[in-house]
N, C-alpha and C. Protein backbone atom coordinates (compact mmCIF):
# COMPACT_ATOMS: atom_id res chain seq x y z
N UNK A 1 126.74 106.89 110.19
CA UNK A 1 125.47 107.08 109.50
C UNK A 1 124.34 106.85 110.49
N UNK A 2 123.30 107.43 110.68
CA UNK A 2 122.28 108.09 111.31
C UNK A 2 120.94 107.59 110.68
N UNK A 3 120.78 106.30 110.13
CA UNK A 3 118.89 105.79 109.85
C UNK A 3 118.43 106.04 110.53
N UNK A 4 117.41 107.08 110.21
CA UNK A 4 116.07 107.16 111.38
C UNK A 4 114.66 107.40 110.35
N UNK A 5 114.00 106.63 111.16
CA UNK A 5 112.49 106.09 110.24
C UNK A 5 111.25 107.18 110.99
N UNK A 6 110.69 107.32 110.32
CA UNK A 6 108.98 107.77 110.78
C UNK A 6 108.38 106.76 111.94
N UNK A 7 107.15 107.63 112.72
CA UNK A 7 105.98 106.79 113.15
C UNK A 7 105.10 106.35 112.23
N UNK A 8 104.61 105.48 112.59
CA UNK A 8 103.16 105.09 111.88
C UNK A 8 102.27 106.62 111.90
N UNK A 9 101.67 106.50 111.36
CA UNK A 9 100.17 107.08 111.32
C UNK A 9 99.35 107.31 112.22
N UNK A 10 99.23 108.52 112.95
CA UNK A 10 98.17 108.20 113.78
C UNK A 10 96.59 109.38 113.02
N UNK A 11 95.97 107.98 112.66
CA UNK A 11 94.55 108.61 111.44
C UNK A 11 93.88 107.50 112.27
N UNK A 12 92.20 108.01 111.61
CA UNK A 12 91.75 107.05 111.39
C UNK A 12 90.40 107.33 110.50
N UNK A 13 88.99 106.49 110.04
CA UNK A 13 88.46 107.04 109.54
C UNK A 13 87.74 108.16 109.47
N UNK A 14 87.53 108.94 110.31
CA UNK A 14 87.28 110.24 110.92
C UNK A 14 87.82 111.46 110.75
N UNK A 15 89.39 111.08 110.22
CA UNK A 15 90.55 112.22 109.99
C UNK A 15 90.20 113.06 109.13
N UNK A 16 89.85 114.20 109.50
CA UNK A 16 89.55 115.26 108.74
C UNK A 16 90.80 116.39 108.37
N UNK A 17 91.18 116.30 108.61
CA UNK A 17 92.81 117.39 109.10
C UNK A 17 94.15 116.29 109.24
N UNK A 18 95.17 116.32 108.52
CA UNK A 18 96.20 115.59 108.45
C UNK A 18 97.34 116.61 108.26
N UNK A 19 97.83 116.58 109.54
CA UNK A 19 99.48 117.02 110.07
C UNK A 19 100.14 116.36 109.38
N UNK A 20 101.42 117.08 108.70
CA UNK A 20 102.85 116.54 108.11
C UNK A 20 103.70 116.91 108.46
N UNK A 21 104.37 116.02 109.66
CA UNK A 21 105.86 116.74 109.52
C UNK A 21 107.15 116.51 108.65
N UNK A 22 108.54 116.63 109.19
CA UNK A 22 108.98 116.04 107.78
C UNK A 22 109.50 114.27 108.74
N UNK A 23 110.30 114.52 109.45
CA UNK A 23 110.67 113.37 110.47
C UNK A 23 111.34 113.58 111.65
N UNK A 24 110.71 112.57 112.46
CA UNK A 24 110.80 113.31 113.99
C UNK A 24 112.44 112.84 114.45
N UNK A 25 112.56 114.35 114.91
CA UNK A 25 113.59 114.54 115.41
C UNK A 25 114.57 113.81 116.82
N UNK A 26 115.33 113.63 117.45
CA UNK A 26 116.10 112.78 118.33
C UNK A 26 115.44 112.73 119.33
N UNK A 27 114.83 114.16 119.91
CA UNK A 27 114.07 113.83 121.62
C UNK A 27 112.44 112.88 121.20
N UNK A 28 112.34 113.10 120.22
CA UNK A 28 110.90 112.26 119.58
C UNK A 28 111.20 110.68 119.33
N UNK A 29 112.37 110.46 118.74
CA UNK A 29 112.04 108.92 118.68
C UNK A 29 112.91 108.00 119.60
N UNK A 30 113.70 109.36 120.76
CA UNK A 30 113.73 108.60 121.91
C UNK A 30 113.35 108.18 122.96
N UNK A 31 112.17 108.95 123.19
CA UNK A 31 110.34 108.74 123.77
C UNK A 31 109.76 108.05 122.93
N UNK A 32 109.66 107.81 121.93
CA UNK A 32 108.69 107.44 120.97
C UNK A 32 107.28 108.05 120.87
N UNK A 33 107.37 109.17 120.88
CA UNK A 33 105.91 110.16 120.95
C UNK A 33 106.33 111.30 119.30
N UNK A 34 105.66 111.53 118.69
CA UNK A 34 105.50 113.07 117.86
C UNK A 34 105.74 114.26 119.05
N UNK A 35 106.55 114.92 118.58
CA UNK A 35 107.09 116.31 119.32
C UNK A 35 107.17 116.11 120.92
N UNK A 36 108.38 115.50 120.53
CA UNK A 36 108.73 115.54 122.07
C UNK A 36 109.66 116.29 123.00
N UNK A 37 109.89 116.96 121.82
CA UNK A 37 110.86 118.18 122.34
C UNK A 37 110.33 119.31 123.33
N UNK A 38 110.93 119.21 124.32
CA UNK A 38 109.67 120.48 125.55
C UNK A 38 109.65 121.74 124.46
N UNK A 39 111.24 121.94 123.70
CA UNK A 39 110.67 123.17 123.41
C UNK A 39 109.86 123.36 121.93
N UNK A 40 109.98 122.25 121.40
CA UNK A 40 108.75 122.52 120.07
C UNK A 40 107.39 122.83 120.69
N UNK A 41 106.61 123.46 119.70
CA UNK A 41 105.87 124.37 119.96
C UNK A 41 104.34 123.56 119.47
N UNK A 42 104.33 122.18 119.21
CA UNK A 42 103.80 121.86 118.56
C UNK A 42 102.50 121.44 118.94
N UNK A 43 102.36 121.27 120.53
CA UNK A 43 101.13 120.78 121.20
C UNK A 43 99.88 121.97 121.52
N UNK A 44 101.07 122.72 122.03
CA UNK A 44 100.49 124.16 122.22
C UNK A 44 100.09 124.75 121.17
N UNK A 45 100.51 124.70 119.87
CA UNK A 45 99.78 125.42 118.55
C UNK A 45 98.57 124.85 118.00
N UNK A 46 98.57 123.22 118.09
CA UNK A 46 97.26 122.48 117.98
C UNK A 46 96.73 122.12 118.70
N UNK A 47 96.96 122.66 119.98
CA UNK A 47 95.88 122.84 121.03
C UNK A 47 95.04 124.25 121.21
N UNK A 48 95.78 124.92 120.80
CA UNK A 48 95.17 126.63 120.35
C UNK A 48 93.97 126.35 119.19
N UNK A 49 94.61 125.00 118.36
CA UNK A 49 93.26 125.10 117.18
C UNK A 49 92.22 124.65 117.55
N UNK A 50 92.31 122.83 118.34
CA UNK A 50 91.25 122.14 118.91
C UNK A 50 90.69 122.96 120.20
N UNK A 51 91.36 124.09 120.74
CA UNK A 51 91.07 124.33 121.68
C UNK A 51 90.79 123.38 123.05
N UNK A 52 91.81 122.44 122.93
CA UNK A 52 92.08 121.62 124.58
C UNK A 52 93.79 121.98 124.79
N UNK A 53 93.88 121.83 125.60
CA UNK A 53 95.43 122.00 126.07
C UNK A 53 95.89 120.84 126.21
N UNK A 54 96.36 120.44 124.95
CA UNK A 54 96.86 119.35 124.86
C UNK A 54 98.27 119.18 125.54
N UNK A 55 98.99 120.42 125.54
CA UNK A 55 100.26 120.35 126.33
C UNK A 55 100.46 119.64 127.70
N UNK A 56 99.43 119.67 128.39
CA UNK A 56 98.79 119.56 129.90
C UNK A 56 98.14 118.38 129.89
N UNK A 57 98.66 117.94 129.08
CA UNK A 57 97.73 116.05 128.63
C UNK A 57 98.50 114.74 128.92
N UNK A 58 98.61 113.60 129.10
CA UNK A 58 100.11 113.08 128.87
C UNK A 58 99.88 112.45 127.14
N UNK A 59 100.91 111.75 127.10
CA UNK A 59 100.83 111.80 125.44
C UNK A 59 99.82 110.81 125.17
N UNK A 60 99.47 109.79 125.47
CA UNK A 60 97.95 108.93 124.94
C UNK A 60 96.81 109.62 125.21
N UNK A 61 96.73 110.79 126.01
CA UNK A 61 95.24 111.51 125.74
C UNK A 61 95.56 112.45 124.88
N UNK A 62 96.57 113.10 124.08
CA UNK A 62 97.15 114.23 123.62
C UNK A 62 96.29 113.05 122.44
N UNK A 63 97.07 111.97 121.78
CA UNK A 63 96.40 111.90 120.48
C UNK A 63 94.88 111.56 120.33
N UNK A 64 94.42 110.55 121.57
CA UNK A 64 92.86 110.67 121.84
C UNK A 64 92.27 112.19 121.30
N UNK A 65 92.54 112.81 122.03
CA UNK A 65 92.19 114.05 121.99
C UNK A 65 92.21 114.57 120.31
N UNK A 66 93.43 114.49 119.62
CA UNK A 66 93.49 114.96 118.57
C UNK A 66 92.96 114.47 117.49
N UNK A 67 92.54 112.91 117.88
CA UNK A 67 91.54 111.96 116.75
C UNK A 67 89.96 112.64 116.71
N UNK A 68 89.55 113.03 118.51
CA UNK A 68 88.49 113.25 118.41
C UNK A 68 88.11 114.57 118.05
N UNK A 69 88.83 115.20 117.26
CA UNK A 69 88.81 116.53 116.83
C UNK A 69 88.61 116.70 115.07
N UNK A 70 89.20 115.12 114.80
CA UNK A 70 89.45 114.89 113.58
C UNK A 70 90.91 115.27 112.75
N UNK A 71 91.75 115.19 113.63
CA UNK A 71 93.20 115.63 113.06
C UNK A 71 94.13 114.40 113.50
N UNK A 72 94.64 114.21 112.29
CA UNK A 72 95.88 112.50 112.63
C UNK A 72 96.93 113.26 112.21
N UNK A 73 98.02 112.79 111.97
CA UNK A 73 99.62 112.81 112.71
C UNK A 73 100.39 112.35 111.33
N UNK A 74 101.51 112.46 110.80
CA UNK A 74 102.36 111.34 110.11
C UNK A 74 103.77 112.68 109.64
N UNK A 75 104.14 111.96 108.70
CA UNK A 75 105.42 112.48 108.48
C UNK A 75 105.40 112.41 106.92
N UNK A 76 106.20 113.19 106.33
CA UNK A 76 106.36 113.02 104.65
C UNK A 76 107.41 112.27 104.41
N UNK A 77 108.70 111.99 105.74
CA UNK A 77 109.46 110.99 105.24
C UNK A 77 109.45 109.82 106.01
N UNK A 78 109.98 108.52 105.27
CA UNK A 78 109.66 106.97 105.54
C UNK A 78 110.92 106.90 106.58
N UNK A 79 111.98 107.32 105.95
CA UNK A 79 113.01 107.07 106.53
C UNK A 79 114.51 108.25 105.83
N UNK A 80 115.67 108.05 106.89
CA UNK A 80 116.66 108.99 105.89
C UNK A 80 117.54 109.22 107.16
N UNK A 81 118.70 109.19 106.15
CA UNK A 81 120.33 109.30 107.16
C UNK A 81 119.58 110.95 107.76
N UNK A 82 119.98 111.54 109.24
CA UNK A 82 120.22 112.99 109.57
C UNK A 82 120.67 112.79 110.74
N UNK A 83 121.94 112.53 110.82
CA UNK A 83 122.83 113.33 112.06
C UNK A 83 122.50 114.61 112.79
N UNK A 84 122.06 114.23 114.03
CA UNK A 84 120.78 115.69 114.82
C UNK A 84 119.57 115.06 114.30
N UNK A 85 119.14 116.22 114.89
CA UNK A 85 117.34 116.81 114.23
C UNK A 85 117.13 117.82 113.59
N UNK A 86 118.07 118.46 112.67
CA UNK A 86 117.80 119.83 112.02
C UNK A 86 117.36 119.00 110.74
N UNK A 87 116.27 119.42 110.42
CA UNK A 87 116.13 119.25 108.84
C UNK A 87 116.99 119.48 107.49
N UNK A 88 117.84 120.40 107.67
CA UNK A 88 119.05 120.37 107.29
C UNK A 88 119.52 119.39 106.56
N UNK A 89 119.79 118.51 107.68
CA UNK A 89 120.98 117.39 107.91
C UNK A 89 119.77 116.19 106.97
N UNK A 90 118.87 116.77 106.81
CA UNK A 90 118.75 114.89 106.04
C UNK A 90 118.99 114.86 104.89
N UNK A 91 119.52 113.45 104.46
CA UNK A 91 120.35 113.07 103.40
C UNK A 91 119.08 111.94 103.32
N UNK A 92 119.68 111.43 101.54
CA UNK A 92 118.85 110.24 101.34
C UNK A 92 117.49 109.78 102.07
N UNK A 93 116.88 111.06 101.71
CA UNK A 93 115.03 110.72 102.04
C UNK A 93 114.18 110.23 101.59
N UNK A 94 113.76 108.61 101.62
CA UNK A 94 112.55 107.97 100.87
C UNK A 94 111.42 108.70 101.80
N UNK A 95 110.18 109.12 100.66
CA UNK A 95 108.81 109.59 101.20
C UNK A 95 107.96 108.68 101.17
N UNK A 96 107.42 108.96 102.54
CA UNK A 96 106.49 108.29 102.95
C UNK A 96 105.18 108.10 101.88
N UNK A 97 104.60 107.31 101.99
CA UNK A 97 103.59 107.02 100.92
C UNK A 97 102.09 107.67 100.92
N UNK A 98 102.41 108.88 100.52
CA UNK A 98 101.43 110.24 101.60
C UNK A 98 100.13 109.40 100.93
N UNK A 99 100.00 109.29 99.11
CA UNK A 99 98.56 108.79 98.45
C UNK A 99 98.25 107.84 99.34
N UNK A 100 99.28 106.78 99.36
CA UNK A 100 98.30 105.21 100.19
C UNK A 100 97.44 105.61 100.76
N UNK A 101 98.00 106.30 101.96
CA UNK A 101 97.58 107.07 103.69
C UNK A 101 96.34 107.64 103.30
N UNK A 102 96.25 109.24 102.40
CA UNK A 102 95.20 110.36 102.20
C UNK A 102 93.83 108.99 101.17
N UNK A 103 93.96 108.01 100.49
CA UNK A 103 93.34 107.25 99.84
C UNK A 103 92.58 106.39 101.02
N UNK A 104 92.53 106.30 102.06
CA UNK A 104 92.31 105.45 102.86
C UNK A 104 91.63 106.45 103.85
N UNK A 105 91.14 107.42 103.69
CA UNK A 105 90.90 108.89 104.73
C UNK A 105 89.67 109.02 104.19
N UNK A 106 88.76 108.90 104.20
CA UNK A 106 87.27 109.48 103.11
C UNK A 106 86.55 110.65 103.05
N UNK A 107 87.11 111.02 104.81
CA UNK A 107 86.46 112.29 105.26
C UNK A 107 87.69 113.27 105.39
N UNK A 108 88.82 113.09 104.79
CA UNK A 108 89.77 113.89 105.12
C UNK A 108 89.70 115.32 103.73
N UNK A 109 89.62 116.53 104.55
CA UNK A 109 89.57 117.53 103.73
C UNK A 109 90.82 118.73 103.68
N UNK A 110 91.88 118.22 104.36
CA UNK A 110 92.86 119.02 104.32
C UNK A 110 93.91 118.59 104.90
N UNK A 111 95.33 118.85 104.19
CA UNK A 111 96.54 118.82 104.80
C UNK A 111 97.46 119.41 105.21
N UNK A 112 98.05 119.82 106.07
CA UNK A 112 98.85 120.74 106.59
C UNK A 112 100.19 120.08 106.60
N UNK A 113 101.29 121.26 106.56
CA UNK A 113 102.74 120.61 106.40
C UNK A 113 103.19 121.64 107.54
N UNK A 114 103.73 120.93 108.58
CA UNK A 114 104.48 122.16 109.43
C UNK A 114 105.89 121.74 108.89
N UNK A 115 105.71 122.97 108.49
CA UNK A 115 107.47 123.73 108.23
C UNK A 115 107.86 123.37 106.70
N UNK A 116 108.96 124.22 106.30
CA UNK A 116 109.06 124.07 104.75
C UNK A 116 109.53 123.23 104.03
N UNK A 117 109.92 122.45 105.14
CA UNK A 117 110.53 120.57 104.50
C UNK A 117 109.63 119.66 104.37
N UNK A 118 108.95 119.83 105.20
CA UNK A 118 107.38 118.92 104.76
C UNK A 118 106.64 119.58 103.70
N UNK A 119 106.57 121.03 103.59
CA UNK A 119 105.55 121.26 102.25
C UNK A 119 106.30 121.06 101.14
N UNK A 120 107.15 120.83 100.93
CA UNK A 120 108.57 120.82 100.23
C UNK A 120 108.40 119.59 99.87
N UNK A 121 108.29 118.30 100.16
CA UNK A 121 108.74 117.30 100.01
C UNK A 121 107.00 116.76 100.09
N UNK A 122 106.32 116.93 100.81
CA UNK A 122 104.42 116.85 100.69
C UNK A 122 103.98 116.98 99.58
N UNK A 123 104.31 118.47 99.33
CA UNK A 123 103.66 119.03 98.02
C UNK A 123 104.34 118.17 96.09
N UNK A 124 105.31 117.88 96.57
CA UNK A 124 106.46 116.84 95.42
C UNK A 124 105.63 115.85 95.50
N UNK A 125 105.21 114.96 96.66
CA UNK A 125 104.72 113.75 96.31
C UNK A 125 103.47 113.55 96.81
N UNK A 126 102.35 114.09 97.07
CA UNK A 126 101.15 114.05 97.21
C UNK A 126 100.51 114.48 95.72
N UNK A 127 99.53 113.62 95.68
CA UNK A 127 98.68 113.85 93.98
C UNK A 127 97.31 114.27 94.73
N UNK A 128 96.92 115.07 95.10
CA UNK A 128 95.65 115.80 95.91
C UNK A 128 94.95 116.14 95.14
N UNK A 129 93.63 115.83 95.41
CA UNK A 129 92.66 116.04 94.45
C UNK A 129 91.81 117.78 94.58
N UNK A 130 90.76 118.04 93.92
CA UNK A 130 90.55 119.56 94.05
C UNK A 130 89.77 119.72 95.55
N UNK A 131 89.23 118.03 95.95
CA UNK A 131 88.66 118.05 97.11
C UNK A 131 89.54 118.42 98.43
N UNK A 132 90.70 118.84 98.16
CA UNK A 132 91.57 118.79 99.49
C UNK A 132 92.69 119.72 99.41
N UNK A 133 92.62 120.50 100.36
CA UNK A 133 93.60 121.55 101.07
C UNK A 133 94.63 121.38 101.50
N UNK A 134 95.59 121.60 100.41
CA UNK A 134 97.22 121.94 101.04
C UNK A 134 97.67 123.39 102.01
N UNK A 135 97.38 123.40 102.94
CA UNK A 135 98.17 124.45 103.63
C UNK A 135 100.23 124.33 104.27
N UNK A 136 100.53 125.44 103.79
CA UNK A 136 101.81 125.53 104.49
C UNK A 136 101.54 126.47 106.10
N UNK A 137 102.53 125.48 106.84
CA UNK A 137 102.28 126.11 108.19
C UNK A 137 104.00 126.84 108.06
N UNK A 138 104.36 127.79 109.50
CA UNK A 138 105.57 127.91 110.23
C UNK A 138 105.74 126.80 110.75
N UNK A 139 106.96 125.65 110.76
CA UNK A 139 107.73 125.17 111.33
C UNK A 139 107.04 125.31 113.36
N UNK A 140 106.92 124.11 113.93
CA UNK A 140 106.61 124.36 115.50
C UNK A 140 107.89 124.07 116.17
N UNK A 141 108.82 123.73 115.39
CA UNK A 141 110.00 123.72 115.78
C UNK A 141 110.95 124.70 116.33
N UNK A 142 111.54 124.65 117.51
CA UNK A 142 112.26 125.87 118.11
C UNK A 142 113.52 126.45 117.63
N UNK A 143 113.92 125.39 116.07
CA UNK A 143 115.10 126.39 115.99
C UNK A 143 114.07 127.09 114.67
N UNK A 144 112.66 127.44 114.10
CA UNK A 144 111.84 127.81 113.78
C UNK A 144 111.90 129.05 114.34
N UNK A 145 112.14 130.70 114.12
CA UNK A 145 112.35 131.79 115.23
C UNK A 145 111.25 132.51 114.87
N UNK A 146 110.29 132.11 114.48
CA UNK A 146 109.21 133.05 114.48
C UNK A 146 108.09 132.98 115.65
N UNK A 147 107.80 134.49 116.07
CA UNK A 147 107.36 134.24 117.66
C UNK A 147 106.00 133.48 117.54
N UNK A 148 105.90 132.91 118.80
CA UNK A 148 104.81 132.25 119.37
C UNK A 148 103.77 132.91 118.97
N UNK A 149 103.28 133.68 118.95
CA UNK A 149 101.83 134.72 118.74
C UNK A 149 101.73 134.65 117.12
N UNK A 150 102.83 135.07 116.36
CA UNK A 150 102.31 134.70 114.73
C UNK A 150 102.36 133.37 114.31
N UNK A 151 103.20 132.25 114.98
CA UNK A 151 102.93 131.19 114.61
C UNK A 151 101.66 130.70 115.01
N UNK A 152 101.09 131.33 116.20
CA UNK A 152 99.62 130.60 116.53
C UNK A 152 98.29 131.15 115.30
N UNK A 153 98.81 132.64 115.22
CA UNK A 153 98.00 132.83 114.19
C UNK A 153 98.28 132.22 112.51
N UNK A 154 99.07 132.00 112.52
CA UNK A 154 98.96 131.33 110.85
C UNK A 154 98.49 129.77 111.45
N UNK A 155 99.11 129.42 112.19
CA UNK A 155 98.05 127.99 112.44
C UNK A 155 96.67 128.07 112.70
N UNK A 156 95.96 129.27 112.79
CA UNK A 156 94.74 129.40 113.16
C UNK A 156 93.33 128.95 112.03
N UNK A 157 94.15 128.54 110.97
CA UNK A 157 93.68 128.72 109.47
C UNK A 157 93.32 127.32 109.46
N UNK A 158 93.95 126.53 110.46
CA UNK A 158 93.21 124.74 110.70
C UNK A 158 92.06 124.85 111.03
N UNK A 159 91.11 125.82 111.82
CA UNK A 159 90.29 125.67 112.80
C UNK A 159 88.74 125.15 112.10
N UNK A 160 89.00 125.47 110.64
CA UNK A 160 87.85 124.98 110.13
C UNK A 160 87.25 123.28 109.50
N UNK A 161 88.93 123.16 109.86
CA UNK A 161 89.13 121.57 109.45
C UNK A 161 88.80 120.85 110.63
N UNK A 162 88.79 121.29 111.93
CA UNK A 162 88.93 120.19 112.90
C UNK A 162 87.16 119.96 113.35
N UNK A 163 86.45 119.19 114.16
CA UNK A 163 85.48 119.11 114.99
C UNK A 163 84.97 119.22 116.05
N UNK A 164 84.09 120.19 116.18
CA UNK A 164 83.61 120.88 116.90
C UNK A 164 83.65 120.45 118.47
């Protein structure tokens, strides 16, 4: 059996834009960074939105960077058995406590779920008010096969959430 837990949160009061993934996968919480997989796609797609190249960052200016844009980080699950990193594979998923988190955000006006296990499991347990935007993204994940160019464009739909 395979427990593997979420990161904390990376928000703060400023967070205007809140990333969901569902839970980070083996090359992620054996760095201990969000998407640490070279080949997830995930720095490079929200660096296309903030427009910095966050890829080209090391990872403590990658989230600097992404606070000062107004976009924080978290996961929809707390914890849950998954042998690998395919979303697939998770069994027994407690969710993360998305209300606590989005209740504690004042300026936060939208949430994004990359990939369909986070909107899946986001959209189940988030109680969102009319003030706030659920978007579903494509998955930045590489076993995700949709090309680079349409996934940048459906992520392009953040750009109004982040700061200038």
């Amino acid at each position: 059996m395979s427990l593997k837990r979420a990161f904390d949160p990376v928000v703060d009061a400023d967070t205007r834009l809140l990333i969901l993934g569902s839970l980070p996968g083996d090359a992620s919480l054996r760095a201990a960074q969000y998407y640490a997989h070279p080949q997830n796609a995930f720095w490079r797609l929200v660096g296309g939105v903030v427009e910095v190249d966050l890829a080209a960052l090391p990872y403590p200016d990658r989230l600097v960077a992404l606070q000062a844009a107004g976009v924080g980080l978290w996961d929809v699950i707390a914890r849950a058995v998954r042998p690998g990193s395919l979303d697939g594979a998770i069994r027994d998923a407690e969710a993360a406590d998305l209300n606590l988190l989005i209740e504690r955000l004042p300026r936060l006006r939208a949430v994004a779920f990359n990939g369909a296990t986070a909107a899946r499991i986001g959209r189940r347990t988030l109680r969102a008010g009319p003030h706030l935007r659920l978007i579903d993204l494509p998955s930045s994940s590489p076993a995700h096969t949709r090309s680079p160019a349409s996934k940048a464009e459906a992520w392009s739909v953040l750009k109004p959430f982040v700061a200038p």
